[in-house]
C-alpha atoms as a PDB file:
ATOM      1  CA  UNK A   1      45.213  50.579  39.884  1.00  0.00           C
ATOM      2  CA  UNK A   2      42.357  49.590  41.749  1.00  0.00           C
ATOM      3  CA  UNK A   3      41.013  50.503  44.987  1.00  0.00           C
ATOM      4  CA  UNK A   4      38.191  47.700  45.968  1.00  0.00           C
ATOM      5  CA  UNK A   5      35.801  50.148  45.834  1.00  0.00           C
ATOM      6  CA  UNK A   6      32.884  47.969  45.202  1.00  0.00           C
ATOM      7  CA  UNK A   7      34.369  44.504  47.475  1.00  0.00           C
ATOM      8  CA  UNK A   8      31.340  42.654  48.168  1.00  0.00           C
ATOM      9  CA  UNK A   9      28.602  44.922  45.939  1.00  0.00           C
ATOM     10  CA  UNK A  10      26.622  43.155  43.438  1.00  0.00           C
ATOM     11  CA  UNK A  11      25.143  44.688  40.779  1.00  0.00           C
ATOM     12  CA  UNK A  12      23.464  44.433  37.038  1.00  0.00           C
ATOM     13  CA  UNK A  13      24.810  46.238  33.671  1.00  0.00           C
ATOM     14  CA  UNK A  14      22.695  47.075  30.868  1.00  0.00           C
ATOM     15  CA  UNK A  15      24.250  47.741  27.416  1.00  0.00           C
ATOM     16  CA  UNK A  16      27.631  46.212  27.025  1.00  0.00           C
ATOM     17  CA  UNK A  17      27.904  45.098  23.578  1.00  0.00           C
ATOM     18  CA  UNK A  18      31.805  45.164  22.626  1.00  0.00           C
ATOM     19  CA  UNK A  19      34.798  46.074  24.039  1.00  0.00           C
ATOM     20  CA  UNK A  20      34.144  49.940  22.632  1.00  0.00           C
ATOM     21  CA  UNK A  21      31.276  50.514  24.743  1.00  0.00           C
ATOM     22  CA  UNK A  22      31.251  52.150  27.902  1.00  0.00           C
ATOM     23  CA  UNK A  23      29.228  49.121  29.553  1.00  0.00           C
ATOM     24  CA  UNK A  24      32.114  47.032  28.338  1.00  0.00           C
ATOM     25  CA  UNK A  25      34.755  48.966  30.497  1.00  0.00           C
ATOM     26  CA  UNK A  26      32.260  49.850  33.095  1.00  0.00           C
ATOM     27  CA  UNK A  27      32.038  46.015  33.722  1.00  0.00           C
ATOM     28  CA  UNK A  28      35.654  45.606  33.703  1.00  0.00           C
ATOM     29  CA  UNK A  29      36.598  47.850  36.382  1.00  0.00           C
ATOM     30  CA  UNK A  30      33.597  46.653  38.772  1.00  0.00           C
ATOM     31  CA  UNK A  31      35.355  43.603  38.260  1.00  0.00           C
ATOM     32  CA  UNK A  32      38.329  45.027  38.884  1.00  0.00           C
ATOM     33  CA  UNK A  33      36.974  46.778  42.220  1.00  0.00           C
ATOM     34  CA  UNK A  34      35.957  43.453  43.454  1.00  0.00           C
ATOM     35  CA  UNK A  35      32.131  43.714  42.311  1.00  0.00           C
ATOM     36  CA  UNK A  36      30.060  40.553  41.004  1.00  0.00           C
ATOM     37  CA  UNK A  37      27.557  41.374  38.972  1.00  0.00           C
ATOM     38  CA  UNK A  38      25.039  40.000  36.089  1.00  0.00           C
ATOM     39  CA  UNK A  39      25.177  41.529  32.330  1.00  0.00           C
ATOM     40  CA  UNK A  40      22.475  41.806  30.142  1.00  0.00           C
ATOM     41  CA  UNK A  41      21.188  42.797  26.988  1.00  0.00           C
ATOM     42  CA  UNK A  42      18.269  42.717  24.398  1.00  0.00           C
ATOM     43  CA  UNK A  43      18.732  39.648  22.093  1.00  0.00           C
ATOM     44  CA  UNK A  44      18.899  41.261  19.083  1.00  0.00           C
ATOM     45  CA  UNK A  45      22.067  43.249  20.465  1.00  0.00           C
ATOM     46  CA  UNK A  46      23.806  40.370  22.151  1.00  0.00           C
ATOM     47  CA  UNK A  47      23.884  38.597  18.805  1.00  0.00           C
ATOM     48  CA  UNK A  48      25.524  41.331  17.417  1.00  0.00           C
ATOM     49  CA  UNK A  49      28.406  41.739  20.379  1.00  0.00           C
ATOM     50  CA  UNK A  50      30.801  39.941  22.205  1.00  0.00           C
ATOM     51  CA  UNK A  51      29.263  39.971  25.729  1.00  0.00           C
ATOM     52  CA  UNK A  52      29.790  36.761  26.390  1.00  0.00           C
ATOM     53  CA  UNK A  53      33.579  37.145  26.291  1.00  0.00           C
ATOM     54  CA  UNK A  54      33.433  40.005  28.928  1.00  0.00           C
ATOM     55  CA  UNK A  55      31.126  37.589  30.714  1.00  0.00           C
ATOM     56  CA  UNK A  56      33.809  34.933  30.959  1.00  0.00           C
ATOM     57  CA  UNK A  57      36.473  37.445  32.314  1.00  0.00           C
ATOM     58  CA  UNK A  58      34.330  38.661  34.584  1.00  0.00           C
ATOM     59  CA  UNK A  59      33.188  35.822  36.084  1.00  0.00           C
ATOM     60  CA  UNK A  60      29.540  37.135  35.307  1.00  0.00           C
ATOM     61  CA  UNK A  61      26.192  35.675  33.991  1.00  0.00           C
ATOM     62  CA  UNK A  62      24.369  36.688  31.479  1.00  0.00           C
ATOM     63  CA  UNK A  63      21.083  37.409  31.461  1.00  0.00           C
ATOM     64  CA  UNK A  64      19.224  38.467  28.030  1.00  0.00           C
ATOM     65  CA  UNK A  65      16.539  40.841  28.650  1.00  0.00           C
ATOM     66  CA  UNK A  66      14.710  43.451  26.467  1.00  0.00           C
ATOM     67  CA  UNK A  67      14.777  46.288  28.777  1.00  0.00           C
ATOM     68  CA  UNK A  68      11.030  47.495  27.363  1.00  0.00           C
ATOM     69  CA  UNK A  69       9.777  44.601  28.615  1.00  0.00           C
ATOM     70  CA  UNK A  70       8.316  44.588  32.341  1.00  0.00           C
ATOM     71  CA  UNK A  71       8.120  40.577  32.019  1.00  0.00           C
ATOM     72  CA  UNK A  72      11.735  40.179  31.066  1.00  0.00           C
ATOM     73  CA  UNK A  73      12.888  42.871  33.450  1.00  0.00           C
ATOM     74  CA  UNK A  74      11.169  40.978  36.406  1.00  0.00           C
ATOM     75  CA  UNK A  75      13.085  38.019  34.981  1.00  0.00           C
ATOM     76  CA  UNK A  76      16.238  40.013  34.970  1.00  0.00           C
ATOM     77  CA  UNK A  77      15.925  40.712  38.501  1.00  0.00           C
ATOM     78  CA  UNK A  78      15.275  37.553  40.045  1.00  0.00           C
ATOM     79  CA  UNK A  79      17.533  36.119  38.442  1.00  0.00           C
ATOM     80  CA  UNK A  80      20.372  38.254  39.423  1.00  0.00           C
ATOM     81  CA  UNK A  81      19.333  38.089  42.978  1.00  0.00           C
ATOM     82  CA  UNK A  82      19.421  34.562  42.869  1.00  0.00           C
ATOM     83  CA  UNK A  83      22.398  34.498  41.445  1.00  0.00           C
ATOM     84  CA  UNK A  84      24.904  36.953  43.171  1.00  0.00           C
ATOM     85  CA  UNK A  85      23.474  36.102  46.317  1.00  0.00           C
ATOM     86  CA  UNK A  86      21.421  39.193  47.918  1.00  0.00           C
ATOM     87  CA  UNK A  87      19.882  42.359  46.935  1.00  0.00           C
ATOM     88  CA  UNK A  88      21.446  44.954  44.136  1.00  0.00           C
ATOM     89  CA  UNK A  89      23.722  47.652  45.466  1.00  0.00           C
ATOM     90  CA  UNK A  90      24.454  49.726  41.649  1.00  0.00           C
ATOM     91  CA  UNK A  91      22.715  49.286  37.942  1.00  0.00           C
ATOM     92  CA  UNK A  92      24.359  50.715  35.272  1.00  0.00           C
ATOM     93  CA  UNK A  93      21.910  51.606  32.089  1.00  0.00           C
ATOM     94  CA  UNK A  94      23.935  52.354  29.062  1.00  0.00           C
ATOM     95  CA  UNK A  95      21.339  52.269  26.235  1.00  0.00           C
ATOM     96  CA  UNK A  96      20.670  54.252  23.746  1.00  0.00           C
ATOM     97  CA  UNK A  97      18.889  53.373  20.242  1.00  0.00           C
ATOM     98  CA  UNK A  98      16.760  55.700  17.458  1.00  0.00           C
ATOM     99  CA  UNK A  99      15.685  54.582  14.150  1.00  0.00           C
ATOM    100  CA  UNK A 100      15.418  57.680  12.782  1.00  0.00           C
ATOM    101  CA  UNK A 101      19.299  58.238  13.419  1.00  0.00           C
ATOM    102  CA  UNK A 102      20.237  54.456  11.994  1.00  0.00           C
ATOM    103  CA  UNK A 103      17.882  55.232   8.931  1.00  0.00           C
ATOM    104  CA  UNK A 104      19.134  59.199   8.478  1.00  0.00           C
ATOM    105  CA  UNK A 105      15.804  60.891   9.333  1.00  0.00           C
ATOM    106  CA  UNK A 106      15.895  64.388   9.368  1.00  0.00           C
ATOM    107  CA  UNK A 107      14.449  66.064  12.948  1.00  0.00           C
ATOM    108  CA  UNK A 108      11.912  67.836  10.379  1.00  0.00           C
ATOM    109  CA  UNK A 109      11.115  64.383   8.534  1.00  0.00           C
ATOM    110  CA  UNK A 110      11.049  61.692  11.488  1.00  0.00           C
ATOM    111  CA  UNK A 111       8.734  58.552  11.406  1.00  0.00           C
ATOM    112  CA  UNK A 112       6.597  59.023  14.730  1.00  0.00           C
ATOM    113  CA  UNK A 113       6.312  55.085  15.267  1.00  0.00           C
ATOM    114  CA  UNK A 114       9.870  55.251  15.116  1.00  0.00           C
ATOM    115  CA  UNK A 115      10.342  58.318  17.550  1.00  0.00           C
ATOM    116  CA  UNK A 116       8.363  56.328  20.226  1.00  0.00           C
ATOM    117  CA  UNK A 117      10.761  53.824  20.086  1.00  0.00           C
ATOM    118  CA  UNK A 118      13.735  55.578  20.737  1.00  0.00           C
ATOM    119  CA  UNK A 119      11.821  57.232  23.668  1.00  0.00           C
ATOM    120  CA  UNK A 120      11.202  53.735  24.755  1.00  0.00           C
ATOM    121  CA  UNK A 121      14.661  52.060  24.417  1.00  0.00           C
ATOM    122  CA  UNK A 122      16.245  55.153  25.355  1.00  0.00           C
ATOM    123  CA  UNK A 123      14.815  56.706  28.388  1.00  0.00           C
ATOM    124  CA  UNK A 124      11.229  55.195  28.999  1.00  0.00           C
ATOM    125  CA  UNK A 125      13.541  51.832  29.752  1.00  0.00           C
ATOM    126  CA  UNK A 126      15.317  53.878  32.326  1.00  0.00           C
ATOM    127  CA  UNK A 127      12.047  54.426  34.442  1.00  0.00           C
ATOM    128  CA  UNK A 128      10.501  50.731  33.718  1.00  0.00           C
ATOM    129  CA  UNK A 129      14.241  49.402  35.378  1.00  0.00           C
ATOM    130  CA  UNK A 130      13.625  51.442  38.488  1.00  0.00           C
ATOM    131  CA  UNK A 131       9.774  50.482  38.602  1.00  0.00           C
ATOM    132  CA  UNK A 132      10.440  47.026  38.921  1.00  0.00           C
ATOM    133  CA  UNK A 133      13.476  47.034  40.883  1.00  0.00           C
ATOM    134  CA  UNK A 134      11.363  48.852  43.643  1.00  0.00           C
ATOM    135  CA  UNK A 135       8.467  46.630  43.148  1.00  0.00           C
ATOM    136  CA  UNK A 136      10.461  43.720  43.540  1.00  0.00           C
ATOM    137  CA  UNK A 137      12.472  45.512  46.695  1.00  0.00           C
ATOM    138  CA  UNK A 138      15.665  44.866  44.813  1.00  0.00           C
ATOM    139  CA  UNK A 139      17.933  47.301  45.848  1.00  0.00           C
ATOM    140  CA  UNK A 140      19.859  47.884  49.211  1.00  0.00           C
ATOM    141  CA  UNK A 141      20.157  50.782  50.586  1.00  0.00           C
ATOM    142  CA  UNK A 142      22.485  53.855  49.375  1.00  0.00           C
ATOM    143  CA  UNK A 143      22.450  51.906  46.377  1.00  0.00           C
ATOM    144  CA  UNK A 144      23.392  53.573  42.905  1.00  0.00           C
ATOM    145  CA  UNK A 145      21.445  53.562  40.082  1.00  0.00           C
ATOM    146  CA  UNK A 146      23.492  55.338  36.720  1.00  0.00           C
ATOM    147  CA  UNK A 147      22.614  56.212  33.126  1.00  0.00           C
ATOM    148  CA  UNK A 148      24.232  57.611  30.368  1.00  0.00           C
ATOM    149  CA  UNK A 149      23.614  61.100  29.017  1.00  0.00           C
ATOM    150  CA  UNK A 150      24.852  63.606  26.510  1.00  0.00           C
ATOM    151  CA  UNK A 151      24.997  67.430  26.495  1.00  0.00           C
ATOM    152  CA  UNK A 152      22.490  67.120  23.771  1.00  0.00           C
ATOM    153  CA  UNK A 153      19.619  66.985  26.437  1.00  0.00           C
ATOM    154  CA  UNK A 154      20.422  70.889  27.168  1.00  0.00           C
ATOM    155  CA  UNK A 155      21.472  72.183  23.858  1.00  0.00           C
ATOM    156  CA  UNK A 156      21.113  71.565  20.141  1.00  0.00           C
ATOM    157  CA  UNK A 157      23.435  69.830  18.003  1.00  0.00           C
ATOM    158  CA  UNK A 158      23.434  68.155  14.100  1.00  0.00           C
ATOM    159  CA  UNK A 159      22.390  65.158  13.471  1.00  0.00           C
ATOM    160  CA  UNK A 160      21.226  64.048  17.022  1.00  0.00           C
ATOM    161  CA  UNK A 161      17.879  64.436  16.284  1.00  0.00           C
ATOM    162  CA  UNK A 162      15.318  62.623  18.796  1.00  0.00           C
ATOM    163  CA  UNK A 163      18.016  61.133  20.560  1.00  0.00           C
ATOM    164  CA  UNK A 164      18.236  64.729  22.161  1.00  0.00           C
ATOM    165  CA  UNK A 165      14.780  64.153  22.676  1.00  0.00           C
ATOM    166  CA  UNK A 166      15.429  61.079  24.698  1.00  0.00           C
ATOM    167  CA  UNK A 167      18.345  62.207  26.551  1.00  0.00           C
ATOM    168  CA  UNK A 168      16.043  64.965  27.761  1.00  0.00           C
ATOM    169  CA  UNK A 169      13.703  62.578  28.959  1.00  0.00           C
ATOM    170  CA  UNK A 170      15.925  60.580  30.558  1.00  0.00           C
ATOM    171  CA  UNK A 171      17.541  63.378  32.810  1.00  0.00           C
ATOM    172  CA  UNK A 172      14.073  64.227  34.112  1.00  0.00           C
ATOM    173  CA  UNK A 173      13.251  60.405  35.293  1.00  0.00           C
ATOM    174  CA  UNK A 174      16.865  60.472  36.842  1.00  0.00           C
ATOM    175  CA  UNK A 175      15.458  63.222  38.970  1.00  0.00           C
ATOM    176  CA  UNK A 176      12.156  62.009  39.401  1.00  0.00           C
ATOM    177  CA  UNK A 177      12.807  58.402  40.244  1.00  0.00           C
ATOM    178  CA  UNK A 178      15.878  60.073  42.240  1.00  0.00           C
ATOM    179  CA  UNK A 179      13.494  61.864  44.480  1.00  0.00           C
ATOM    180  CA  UNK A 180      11.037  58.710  44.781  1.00  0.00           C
ATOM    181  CA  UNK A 181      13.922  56.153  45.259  1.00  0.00           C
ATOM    182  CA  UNK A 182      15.946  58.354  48.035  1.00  0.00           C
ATOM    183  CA  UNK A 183      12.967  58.976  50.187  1.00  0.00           C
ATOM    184  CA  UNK A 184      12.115  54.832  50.110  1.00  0.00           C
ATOM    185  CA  UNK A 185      15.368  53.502  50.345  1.00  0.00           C
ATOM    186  CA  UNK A 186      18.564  55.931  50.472  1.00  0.00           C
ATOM    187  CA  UNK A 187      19.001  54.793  46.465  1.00  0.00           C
ATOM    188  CA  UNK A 188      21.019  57.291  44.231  1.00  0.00           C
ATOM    189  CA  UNK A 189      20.131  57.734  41.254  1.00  0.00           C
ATOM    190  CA  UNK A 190      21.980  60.169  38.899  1.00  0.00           C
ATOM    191  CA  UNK A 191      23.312  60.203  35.301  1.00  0.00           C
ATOM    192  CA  UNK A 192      27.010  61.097  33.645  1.00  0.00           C
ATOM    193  CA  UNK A 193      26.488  63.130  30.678  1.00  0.00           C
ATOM    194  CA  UNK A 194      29.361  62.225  28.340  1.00  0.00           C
ATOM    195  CA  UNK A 195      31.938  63.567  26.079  1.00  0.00           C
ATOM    196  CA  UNK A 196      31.732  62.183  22.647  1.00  0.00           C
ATOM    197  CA  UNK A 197      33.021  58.935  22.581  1.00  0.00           C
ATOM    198  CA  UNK A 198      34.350  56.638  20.097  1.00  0.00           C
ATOM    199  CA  UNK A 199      32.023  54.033  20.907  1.00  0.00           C
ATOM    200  CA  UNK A 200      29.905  51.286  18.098  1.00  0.00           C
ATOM    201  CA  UNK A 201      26.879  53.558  18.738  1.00  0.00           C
ATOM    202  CA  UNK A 202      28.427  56.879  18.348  1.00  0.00           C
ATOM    203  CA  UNK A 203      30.414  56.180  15.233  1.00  0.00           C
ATOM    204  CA  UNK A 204      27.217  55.286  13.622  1.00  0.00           C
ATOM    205  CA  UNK A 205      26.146  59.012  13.443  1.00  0.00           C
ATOM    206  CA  UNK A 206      26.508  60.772  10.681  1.00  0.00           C
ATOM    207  CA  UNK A 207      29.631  63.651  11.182  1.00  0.00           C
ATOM    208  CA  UNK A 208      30.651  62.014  14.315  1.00  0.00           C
ATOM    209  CA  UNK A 209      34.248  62.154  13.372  1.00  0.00           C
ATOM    210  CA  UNK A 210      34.403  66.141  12.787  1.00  0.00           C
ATOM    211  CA  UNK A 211      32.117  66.673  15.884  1.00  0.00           C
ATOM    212  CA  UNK A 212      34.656  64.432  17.807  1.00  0.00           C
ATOM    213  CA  UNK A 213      37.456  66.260  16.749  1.00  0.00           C
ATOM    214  CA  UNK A 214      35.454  69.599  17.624  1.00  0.00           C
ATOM    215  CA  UNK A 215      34.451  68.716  20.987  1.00  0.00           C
ATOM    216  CA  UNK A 216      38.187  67.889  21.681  1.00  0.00           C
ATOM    217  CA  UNK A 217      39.510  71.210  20.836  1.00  0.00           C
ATOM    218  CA  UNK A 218      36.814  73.065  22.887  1.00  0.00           C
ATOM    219  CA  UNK A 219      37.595  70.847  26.315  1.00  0.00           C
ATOM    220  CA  UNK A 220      40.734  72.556  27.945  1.00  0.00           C
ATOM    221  CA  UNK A 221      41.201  68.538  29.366  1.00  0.00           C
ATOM    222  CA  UNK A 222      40.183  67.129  25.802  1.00  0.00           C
ATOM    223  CA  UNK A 223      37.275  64.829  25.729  1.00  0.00           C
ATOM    224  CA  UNK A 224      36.821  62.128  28.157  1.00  0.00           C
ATOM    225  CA  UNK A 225      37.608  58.148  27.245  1.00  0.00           C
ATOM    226  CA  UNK A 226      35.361  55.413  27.502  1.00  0.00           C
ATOM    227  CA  UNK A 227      38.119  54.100  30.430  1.00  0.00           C
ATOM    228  CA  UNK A 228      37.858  57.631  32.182  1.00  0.00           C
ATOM    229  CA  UNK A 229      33.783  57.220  31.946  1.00  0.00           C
ATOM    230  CA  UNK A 230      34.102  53.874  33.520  1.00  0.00           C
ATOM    231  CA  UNK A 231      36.053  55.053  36.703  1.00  0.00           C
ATOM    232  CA  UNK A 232      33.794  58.206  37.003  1.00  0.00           C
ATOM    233  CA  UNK A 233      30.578  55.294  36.817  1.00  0.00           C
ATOM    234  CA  UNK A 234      32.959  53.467  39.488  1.00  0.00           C
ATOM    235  CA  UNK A 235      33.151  56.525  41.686  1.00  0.00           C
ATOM    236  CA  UNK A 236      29.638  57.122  42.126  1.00  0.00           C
ATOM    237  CA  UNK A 237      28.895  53.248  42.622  1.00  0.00           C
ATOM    238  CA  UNK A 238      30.750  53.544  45.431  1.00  0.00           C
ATOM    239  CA  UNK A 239      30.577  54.273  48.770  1.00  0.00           C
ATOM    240  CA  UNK A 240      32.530  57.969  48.285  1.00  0.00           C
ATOM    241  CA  UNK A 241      29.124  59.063  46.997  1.00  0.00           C
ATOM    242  CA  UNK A 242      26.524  58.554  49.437  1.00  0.00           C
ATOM    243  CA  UNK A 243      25.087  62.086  48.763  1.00  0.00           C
ATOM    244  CA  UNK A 244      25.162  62.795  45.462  1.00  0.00           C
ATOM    245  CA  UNK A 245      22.026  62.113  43.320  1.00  0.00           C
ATOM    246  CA  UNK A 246      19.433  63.765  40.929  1.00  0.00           C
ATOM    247  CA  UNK A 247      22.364  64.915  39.546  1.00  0.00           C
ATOM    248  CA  UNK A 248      23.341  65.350  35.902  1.00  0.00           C
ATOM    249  CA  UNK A 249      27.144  65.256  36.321  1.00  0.00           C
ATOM    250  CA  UNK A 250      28.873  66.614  33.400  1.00  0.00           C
ATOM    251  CA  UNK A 251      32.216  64.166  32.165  1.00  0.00           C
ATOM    252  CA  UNK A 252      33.357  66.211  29.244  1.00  0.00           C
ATOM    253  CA  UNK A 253      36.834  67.546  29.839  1.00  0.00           C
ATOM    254  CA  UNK A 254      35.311  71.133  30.319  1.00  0.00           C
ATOM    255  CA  UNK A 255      32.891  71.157  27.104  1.00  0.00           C
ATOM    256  CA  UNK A 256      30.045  72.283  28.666  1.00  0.00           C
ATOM    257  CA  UNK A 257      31.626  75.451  30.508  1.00  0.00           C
ATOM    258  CA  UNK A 258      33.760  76.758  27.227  1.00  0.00           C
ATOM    259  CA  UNK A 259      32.814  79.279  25.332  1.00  0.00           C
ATOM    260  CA  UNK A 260      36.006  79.196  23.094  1.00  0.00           C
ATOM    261  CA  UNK A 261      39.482  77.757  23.047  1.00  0.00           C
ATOM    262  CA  UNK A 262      42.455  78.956  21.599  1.00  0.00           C
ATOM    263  CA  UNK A 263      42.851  75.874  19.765  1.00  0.00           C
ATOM    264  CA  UNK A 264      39.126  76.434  18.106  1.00  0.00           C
ATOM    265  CA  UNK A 265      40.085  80.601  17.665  1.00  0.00           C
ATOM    266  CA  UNK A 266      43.249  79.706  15.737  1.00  0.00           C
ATOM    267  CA  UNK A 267      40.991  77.591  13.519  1.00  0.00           C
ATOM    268  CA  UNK A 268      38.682  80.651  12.451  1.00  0.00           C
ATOM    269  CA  UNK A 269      42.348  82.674  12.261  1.00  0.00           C
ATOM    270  CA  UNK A 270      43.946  80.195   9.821  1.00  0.00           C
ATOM    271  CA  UNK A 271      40.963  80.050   7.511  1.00  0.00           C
ATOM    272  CA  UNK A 272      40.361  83.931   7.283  1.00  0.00           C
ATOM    273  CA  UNK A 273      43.900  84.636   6.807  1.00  0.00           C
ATOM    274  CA  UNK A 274      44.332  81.702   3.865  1.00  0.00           C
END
């Protein structure tokens, strides 16, 4: 059902790659909500997706940009102003990326050159999108600016390595640039730290599938669905949430508050009594 939260808001979405990712259903229910909005991408990623079939049933344009890149970020921007019309009233950045992950680097063993980059891509991107969206005076007031995050940031977990690292990173420029952006122009700025979800990315690390099914049994609502991610992400677009931001809002079904579940007890139970 939809609610026109977003009539007449434009914005820009960072990260949709296929119709797994959160971008991808983010983008869908702006759409939905009666946003326009641009979509965009690094190269390298689009050629690997299908953004330009969301584009087409979304009525959006894309706009290829490397979001490490100051040049192509000023690009970005213009472009999307000129194109939907005004000023930017929500960005959604949904991008996440670590060698050392993709090429199963141990946190004890990583390739420095290639923690750097994840620190770039992942978070660092996060602070160079706000830069030159105030630079460039790109965003209305009580806009929304929203990134992706993961409970990893606060607490340890296998096989996340410097991603954790990132996430960490990226929480702190939420509240930094949240701070900075409220005081110039009313801007939000917040992030959604996420349940594991079954997303391109997230199958791609190694144990994701038992972790998955862990997380599940220790959220008394189960973990949260790409779907239920994008109508959080629509929630805090809107208008509902003028006053919310430097916040790291937790969307994991109850994760982060359990200690133990029944479901996770019985577990233990089953395998001491076999």
């Amino acid at each position: 059902m939809a609610y026109n939260l977003l009539k007449g808001k434009r914005g820009i979405i960072f990260g949709a790659l296929d119709e797994n990712s959160i971008a991808w259903k983010v983008a869908q229910r702006a759409h939905e909500e009666g946003a326009v909005f641009t979509l965009t991408n690094a190269p390298i990623a689009m050629r690997m997706g299908e953004i330009n079939k969301l584009a087409e049933a979304c009525g959006a344009v894309v706009i290829p940009a490397d979001a490490t890149s100051i040049e192509e970020l000023e690009n970005l921007f213009d472009k999307s102003m000129e194109i939907l019309g005004g000023k930017i009233d929500f960005i959604l950045h949904s991008i996440g990326m670590s060698p050392n992950i993709r090429k199963g680097k141990e946190y004890g063993d990583m390739n420095y050159d290639w923690f750097l980059k994840t620190l770039d891509v992942s978070a660092l991107s996060f602070h160079k999108i706000m830069h030159v969206a105030e630079k460039k005076d790109a965003m209305n007031e009580y806009g929304s600016i929203l990134a992706l995050s993961y409970i990893a940031a606060q607490r340890v977990f296998p096989d996340y390595t410097d991603m954790a690292d990132a996430k960490s990173t990226l929480e702190s420029i939420a509240r930094g640039y949240g701070a900075r952006f409220a005081k110039l122009k009313k801007v939000r700025v917040n992030t959604i730290s996420q349940s594991p979800t079954k997303t391109t990315a997230g199958k791609g690390i190694s144990g994701f599938g038992a972790f998955y099914d862990f997380a599940d049994l220790m959220s008394p609502l189960g973990n949260a669905s790409a779907d239920e991610c994008a109508g959080y992400s629509i929630v805090l677009f809107s208008d509902l949430t003028r006053k919310v931001t430097m916040q790291n809002l937790m969307h994991d079904g109850g994760f982060s508050s359990t200690g133990m579940t029944p479901e996770i007890m019985q577990l233990f139970e089953d395998r001491t009594n076999s």
